[in-house]
Structure formats: structure tokens, C-alpha cells
Protein backbone atom coordinates (compact mmCIF):
# COMPACT_ATOMS: atom_id res chain seq x y z
CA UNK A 1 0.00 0.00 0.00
CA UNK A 2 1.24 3.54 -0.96
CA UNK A 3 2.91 4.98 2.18
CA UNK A 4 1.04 8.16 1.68
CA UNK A 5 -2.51 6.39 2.06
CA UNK A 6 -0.57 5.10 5.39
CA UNK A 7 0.13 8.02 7.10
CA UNK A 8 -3.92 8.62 6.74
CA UNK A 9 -4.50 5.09 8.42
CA UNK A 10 -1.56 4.30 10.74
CA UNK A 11 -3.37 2.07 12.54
CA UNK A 12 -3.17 -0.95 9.35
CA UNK A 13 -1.26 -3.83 9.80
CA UNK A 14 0.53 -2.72 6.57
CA UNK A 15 1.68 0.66 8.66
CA UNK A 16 2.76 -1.21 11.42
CA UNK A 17 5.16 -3.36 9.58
CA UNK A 18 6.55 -0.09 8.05
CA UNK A 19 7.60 0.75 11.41
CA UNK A 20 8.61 -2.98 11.95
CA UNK A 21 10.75 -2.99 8.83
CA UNK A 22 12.65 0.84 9.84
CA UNK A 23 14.22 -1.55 12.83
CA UNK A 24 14.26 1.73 14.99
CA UNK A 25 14.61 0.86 18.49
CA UNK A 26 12.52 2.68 21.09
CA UNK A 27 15.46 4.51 22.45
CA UNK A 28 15.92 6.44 19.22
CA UNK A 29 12.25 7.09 19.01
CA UNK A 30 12.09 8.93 22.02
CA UNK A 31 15.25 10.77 21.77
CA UNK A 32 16.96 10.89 18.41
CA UNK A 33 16.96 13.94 17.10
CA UNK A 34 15.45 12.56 13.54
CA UNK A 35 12.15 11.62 15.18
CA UNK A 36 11.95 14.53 16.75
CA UNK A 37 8.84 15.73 13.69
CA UNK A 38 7.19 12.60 14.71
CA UNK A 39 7.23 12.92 18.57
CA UNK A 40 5.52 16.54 17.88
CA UNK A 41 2.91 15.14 15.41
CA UNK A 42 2.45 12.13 18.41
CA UNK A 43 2.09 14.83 21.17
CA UNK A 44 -0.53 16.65 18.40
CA UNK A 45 -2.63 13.61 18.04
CA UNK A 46 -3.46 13.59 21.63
CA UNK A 47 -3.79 16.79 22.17
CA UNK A 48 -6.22 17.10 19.35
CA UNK A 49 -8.16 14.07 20.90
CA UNK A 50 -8.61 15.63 24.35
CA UNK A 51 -9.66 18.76 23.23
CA UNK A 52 -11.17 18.94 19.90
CA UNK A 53 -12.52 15.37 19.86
CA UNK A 54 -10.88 14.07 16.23
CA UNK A 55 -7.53 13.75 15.48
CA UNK A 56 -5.84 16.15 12.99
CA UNK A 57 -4.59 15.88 9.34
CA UNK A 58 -1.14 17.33 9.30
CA UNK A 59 0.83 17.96 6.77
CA UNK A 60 2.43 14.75 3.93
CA UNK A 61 4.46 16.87 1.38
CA UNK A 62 7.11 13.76 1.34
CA UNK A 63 7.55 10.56 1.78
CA UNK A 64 9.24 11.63 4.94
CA UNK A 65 6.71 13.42 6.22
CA UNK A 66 4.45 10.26 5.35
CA UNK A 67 6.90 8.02 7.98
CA UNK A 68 6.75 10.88 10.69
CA UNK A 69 3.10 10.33 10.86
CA UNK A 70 3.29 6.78 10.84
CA UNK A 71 5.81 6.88 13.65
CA UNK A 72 3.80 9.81 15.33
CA UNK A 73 0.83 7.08 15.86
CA UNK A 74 2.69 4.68 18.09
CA UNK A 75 3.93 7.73 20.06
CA UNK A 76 0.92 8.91 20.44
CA UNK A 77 -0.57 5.76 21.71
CA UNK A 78 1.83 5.30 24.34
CA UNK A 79 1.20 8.79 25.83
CA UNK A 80 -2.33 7.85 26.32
CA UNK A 81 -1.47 4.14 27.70
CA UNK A 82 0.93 6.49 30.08
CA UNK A 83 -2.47 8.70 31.14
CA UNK A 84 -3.58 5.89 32.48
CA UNK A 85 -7.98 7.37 32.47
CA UNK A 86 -10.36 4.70 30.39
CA UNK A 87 -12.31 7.61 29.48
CA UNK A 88 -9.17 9.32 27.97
CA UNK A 89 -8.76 5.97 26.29
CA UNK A 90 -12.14 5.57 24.87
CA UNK A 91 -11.63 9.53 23.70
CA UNK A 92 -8.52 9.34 21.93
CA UNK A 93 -9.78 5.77 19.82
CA UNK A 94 -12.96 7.73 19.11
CA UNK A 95 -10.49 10.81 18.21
CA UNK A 96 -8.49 8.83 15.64
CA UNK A 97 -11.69 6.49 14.15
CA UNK A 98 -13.41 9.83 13.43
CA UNK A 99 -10.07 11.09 11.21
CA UNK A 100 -10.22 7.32 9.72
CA UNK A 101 -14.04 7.91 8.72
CA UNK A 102 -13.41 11.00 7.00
CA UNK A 103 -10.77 9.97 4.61
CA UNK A 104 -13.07 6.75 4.09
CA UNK A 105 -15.90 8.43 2.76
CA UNK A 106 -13.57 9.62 -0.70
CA UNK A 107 -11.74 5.70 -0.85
CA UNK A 108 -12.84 3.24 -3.61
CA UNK A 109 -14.80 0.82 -2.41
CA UNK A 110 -12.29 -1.84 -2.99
CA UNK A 111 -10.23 -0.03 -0.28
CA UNK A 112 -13.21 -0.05 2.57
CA UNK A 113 -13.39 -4.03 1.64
CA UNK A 114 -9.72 -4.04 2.14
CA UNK A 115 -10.30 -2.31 5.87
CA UNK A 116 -13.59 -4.37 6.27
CA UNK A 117 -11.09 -7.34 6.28
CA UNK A 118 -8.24 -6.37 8.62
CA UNK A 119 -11.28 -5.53 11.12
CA UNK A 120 -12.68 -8.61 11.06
CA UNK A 121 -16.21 -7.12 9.34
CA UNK A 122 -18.24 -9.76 7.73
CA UNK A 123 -18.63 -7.42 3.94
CA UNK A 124 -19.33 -8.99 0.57
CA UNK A 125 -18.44 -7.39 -2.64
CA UNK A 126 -21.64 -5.99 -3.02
CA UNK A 127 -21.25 -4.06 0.23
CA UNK A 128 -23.28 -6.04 2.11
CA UNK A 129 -22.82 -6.60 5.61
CA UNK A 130 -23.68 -9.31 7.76
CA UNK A 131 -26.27 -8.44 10.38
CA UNK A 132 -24.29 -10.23 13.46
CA UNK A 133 -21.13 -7.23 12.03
CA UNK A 134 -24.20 -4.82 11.89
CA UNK A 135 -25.06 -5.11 15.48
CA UNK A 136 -21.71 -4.98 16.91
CA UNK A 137 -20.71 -1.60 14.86
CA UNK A 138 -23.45 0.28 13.37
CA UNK A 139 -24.84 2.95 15.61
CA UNK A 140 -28.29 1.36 15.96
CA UNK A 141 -28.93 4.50 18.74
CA UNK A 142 -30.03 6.79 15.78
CA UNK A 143 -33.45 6.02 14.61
CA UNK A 144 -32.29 5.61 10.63
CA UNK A 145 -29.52 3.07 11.47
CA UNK A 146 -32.60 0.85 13.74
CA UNK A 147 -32.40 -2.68 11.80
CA UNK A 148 -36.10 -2.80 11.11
CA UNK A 149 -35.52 0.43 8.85
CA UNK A 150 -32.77 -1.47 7.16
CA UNK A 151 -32.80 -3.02 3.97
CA UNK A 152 -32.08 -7.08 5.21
CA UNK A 153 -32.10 -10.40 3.33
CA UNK A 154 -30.96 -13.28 4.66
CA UNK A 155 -29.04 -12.12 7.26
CA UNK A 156 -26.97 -9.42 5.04
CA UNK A 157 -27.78 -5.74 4.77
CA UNK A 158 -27.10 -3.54 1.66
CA UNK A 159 -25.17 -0.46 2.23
CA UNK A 160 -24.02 2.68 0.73
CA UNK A 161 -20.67 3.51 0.36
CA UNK A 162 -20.54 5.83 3.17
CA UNK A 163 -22.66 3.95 5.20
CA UNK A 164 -19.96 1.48 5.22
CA UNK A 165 -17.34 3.75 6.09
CA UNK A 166 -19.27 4.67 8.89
CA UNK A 167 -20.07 1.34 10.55
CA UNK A 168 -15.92 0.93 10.14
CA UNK A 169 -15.58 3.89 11.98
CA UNK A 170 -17.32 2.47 14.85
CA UNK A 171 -14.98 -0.87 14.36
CA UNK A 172 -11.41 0.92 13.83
CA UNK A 173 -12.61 2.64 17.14
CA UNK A 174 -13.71 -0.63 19.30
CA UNK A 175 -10.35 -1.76 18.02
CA UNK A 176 -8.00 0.73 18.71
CA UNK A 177 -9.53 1.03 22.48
CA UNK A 178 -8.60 -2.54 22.87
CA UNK A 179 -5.35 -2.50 21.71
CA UNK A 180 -4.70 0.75 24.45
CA UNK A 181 -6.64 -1.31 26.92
CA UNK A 182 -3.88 -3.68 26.97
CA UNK A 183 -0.97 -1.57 26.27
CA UNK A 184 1.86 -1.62 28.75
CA UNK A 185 4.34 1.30 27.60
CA UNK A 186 7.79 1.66 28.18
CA UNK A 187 8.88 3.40 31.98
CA UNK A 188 10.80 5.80 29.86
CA UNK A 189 7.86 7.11 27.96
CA UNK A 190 6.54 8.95 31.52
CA UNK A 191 10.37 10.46 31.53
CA UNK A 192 9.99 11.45 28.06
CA UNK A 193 6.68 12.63 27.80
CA UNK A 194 5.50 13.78 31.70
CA UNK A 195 4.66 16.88 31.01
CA UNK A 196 2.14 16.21 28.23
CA UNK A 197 0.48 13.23 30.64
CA UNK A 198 0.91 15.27 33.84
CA UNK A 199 -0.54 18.20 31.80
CA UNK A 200 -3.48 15.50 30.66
CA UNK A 201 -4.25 13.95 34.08
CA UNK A 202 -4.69 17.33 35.34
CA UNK A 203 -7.19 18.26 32.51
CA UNK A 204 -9.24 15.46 33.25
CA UNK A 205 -9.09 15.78 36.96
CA UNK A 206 -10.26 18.95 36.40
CA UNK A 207 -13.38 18.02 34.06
CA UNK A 208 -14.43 15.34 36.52
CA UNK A 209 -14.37 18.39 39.55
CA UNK A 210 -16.47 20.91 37.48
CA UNK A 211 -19.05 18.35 36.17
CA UNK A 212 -19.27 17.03 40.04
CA UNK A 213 -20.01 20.32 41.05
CA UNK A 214 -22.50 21.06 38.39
CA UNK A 215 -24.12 17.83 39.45
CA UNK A 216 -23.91 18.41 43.35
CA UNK A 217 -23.60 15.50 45.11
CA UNK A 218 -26.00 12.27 43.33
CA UNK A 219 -28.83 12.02 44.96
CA UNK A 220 -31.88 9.78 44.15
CA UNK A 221 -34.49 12.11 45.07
CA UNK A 222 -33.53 14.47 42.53
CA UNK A 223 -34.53 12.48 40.05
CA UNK A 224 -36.86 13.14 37.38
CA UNK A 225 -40.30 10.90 37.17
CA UNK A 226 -38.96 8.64 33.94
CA UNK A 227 -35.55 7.39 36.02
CA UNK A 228 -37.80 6.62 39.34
CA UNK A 229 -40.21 5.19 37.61
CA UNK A 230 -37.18 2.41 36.17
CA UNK A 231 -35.47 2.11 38.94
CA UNK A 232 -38.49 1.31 40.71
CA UNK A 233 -39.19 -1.39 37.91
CA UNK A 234 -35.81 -2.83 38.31
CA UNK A 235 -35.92 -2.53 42.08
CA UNK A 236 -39.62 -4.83 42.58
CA UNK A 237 -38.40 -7.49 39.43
CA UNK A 238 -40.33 -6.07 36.44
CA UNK A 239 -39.61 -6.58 33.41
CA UNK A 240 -37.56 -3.57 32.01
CA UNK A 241 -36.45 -3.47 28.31
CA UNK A 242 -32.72 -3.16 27.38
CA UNK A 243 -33.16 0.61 26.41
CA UNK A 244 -34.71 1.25 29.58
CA UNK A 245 -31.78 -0.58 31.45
CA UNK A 246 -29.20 2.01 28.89
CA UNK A 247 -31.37 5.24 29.82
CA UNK A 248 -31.43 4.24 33.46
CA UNK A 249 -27.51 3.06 33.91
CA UNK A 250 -25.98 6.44 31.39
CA UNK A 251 -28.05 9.07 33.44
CA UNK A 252 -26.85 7.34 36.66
CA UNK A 253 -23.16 7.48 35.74
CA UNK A 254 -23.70 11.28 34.02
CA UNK A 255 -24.67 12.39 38.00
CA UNK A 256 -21.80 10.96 39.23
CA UNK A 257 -22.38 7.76 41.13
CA UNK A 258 -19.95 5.06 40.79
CA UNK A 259 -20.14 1.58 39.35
CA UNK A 260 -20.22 -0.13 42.58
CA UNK A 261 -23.27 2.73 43.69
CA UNK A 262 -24.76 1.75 40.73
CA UNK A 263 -24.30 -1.89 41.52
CA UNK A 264 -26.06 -1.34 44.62
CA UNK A 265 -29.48 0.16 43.33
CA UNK A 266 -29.75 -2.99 40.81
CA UNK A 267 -28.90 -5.25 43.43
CA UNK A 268 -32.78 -5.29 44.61
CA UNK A 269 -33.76 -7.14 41.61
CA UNK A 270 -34.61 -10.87 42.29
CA UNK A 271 -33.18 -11.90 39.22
CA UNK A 272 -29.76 -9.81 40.29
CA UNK A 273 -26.59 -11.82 38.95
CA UNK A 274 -23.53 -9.28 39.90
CA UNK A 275 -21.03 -10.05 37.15
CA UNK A 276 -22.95 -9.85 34.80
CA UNK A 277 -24.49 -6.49 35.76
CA UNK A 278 -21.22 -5.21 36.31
CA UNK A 279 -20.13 -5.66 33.05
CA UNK A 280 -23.17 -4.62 31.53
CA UNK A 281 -22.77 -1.15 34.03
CA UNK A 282 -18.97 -0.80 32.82
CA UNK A 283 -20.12 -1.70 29.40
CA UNK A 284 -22.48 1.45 28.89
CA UNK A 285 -19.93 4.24 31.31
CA UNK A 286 -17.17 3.33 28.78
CA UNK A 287 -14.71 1.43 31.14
CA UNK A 288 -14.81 -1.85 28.74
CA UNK A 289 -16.36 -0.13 25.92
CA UNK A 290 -14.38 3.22 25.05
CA UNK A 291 -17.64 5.04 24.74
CA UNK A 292 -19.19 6.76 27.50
CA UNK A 293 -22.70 6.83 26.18
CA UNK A 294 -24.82 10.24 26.98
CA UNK A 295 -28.24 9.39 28.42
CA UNK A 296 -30.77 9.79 25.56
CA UNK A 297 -33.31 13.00 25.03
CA UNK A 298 -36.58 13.32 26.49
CA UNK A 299 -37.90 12.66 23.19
CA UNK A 300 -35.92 9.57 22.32
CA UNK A 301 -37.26 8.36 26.48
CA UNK A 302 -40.93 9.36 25.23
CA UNK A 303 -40.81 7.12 21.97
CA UNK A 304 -39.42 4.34 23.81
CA UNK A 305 -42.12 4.47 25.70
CA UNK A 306 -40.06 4.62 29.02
CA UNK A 307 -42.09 8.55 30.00
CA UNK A 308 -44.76 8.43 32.74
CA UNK A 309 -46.67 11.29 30.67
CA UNK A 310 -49.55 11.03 34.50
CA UNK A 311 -46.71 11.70 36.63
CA UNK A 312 -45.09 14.59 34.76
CA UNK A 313 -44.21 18.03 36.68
CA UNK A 314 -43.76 21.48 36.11
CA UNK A 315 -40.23 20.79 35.14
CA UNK A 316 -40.84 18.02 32.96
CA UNK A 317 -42.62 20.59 30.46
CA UNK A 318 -40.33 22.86 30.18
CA UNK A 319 -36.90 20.18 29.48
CA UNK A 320 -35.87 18.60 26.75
CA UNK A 321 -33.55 16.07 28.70
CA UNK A 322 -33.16 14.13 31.89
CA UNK A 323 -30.39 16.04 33.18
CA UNK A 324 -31.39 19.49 32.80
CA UNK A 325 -34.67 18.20 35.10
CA UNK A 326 -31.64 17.09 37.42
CA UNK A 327 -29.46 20.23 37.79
CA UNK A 328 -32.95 22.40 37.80
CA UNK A 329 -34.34 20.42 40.72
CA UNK A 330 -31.05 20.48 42.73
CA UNK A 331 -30.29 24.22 42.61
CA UNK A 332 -34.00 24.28 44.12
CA UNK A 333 -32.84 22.13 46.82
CA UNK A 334 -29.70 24.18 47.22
């Protein structure tokens, strides 16, 4: 493959044996004075991920410049591993599937079959996908991507070109996240880079302080009629559908409680099995997933059906989502 299409995807197998092939030991990555482009274009790729939320596209005039990125992506990676934060994890995979999906959208489709492969996505010539693939990447959370509004035949679904590219985004970014998740850098990578991951950490910690104090401290009675009325399903046994289970669990970890907290209120349940509903909790909050899912709309809660329209306040008609009901009724309390 053409080492300039690598420097767009640095995350191929193809890339990686680029970097295999320069025989560059780590020592000369971090310090030699040649790799010096790439360790600023790795520092950029993070930074760009924590703040903007995609990676950039920096400049390929060369073929040299084309191997600086390359190298800038394992740099990069092992600034995050340094970090440490899952959700810093799940950010920077999202960061760098988002650049992917861009510069997918204008390759032929021959390419996103080529992609499809490495990724381990079930896609026929016809760019068809296999629903099982379809289930596990395609973000089924927007209402035109639900597989009842897709076109299927047995068991494969007909997609457009950037459809495709899309549902690889979501793969290239469940992918990357596990690769980080089981990263173990180099000691000499905190040496190297510790002020870029002291200067992260401290971001972070930061975010996590302001959006506690928004929040207040999490308190149940806050809550707005649709999230009692599930956890009171969940808490007497009835039967509560996956979404509502989603909606519940992502407005529960957006106030701030814990995994173990949120344990705790599912516990209840007769049909309670711990492991699995710790997983499922850490699943949806991003710790095994990379994606820390937002709790859905008002209207998205309303056409699931999950709204007690009878038991609907003065706040409830005036919000359009769970947590502004949340922050409105706690500065009340305050």
C-alpha cells in the first residue's frame, strides 16, 4: 500500500510493519533527534483528541513526512497508555476512528473491503454486511440506522458507500480502544513525555471536579419521574427493556455515582446476577467499551415508551432532557 494512504491510516497492519521494517529501536524514538517531527505530530494527536474530539490531518508533502506520521501514531498511543484514564482511552480511539471515517468516505470501495477485512467485518463485494457485524458496529442508537428500517435479506444488509465507512468507523474505534486497553508502555515514555500526561491527568481531573459540582452530590431524590419510575421497575423485578436498562444506567453514571453505587441500586432485583451487571454497568460508562454513552433526550425516552406522561411536573414541560430536570431540581434544593 502507498505509504502516503498510510500516514492517513496508521493504525493498518501494513503501517505497522513499516515501522517494523525501519528496525528503529525505542530509544531512538524517544530521543533521536530525527524523530523529533514525529514525537511533535504524536504529542498533536493527543492533544487534538482531548480537546477537539478528532484527530488532525497534518501535513504529507514527502515521503518523509508520510513516515513521521506513521511513527507519530505509536507515540501517540503510548502517551495515552501512560495517562492511564479509560475515558481518555475511549476519547482518543474515538479521536483517531473519526479522522479514519473522514478519509473513508472519498476511498474506492475496494479499499473499505480491504479495511472491512483487517477488522474482522463480515462485507461482501456488493457491500453487504452481515447483520451479526451490523449489530456490533453500526450505531443502531439513531433512529435511521434501527435494523427494522434497514434493507435485510438473509441475514446481510445492503449499504451505501458511506454507510460502510461509517459502521468501520465504529470498528477501527472498538479496536484501537482494545489495543490501548492492553498496552503496557515503556517506563521511559513517563520520563519522556510527563509533562504532556501530567498536563493531561490534570485536565481530566479537572473536568471530573467541574461536572461534580455542576451535578452536586448524586442524589436519588432528585430524580426526574422517567428514572424513578425504572429504577423502581428494576428494584420490585419487572420486566424492564434493554433501552430502559441504557437510559437508566448512562443518566446514573452522568450524575456521578460510581459503578459499585450503581451496583447497589440494581442489586434489589430478584433476578440480580452481579457479574454480569457489572459488566453490563462498565459496558455502557465506557470502562470496557471506550464510549461513554450520553443518556438519551426526552424525546428519544418518550418514543421508547419509558415517560410516565400522569406523573409529569412542572419541570418536565419545560426540558428537553433528563439532566437538565436534574441540575434544575437540585439548585432548588440548594
Amino acid at each position: 500500500m502507498d505509504i502516503y494512504v498510510l500516514a492517513r491510516y496508521p493504525f493498518l497492519s501494513e503501517a505497522k510493519e513499516v515501522v517494523r521494517r525501519e528496525n528503529v529501536r525505542t530509544e531512538e524514538i524517544l530521543h533521536d533527534p530525527i524523530y523529533e517531527r514525529a514525537r511533535d505530530i504524536g504529542r498533536q494527536r493527543v492533544t487534538d483528541a482531548l480537546e477537539e474530539g478528532v484527530v488532525g490531518s497534518y501535513p504529507v508533502a514527502s515521503e518523509t513526512d508520510a513516515l513521521m506520521n506513521i511513527f507519530s501514531y505509536p507515540i501517540a498511543r503510548m502517551i495515552v497508555a501512560s495517562v492511564g484514564h479509560p475515558y481518555f482511552r475511549g476519547r482518543y480511539a474515538l479521536a483517531e476512528a473519526k479522522r479514519a471515517y473522514e478519509f473513508l468516505q472519498g476511498e474506492s470501495q475496494d479499499f473499505l473491503l480491504q479495511v472491512a477485512r483487517e477488522l474482522e467485518v463480515a462485507v461482501d463485494d456488493d457491500l453487504r454486511l452481515h447483520f451479526a457485524d451490523y449489530l456490533r458496529h453500526a450505531p443502531t442508537r439513531s433512529q435511521r440506522w434501527k435494523l427494522v428500517n434497514m434493507p435485510l435479506s438473509q441475514g446481510w444488509l445492503s449499504l451505501e458507500h458511506r454507510e460502510l465507512a461509517r459502521v468501520l468507523q465504529n470498528a477501527i474505534q472498538h479496536r484501537l480502544f482494545e489495543e490501548l486497553r492492553d498496552m503496557r508502555p515503556p517506563s521511559e515514555i513517563s520520563n519522556v513525555f510527563r509533562g504532556e500526561v501530567t498536563a493531561i491527568r490534570n485536565t481530566l481531573q479537572q473536568r471530573e471536579m467541574r461536572e461534580k459540582a455542576e451535578m452536586g452530590e448524586a442524589s436519588v431524590t432528585k430524580l426526574p419521574p422517567c428514572m424513578r419510575m425504572l429504577l423502581a421497575a428494576i428494584q420490585t423485578g419487572a420486566n424492564v427493556p434493554h433501552v430502559g436498562r441504557f437510559t437508566l444506567v448512562s443518566f446514573l453514571n452522568a450524575i456521578g455515582m460510581e459503578t459499585e453505587e450503581i451496583l447497589n441500586l440494581f442489586a434489589a432485583s430478584p433476578d440480580f446476577d452481579r457479574e454480569r451487571t457489572r459488566y453490563q454497568i462498565e459496558h455502557i460508562t465506557g470502562k470496557v467499551s471506550g464510549t461513554d454513552y450520553t443518556p438519551p433526550s426526552c424525546a428519544s425516552i418518550k418514543t421508547w415508551g419509558l415517560c410516565p406522561t400522569d406523573k409529569m411536573d412542572a419541570i418536565c414541560r419545560r426540558v428537553n432532557h433528563p439532566l437538565s430536570y436534574y441540575r434544575i431540581k437540585g439548585r432548588r434544593r440548594k
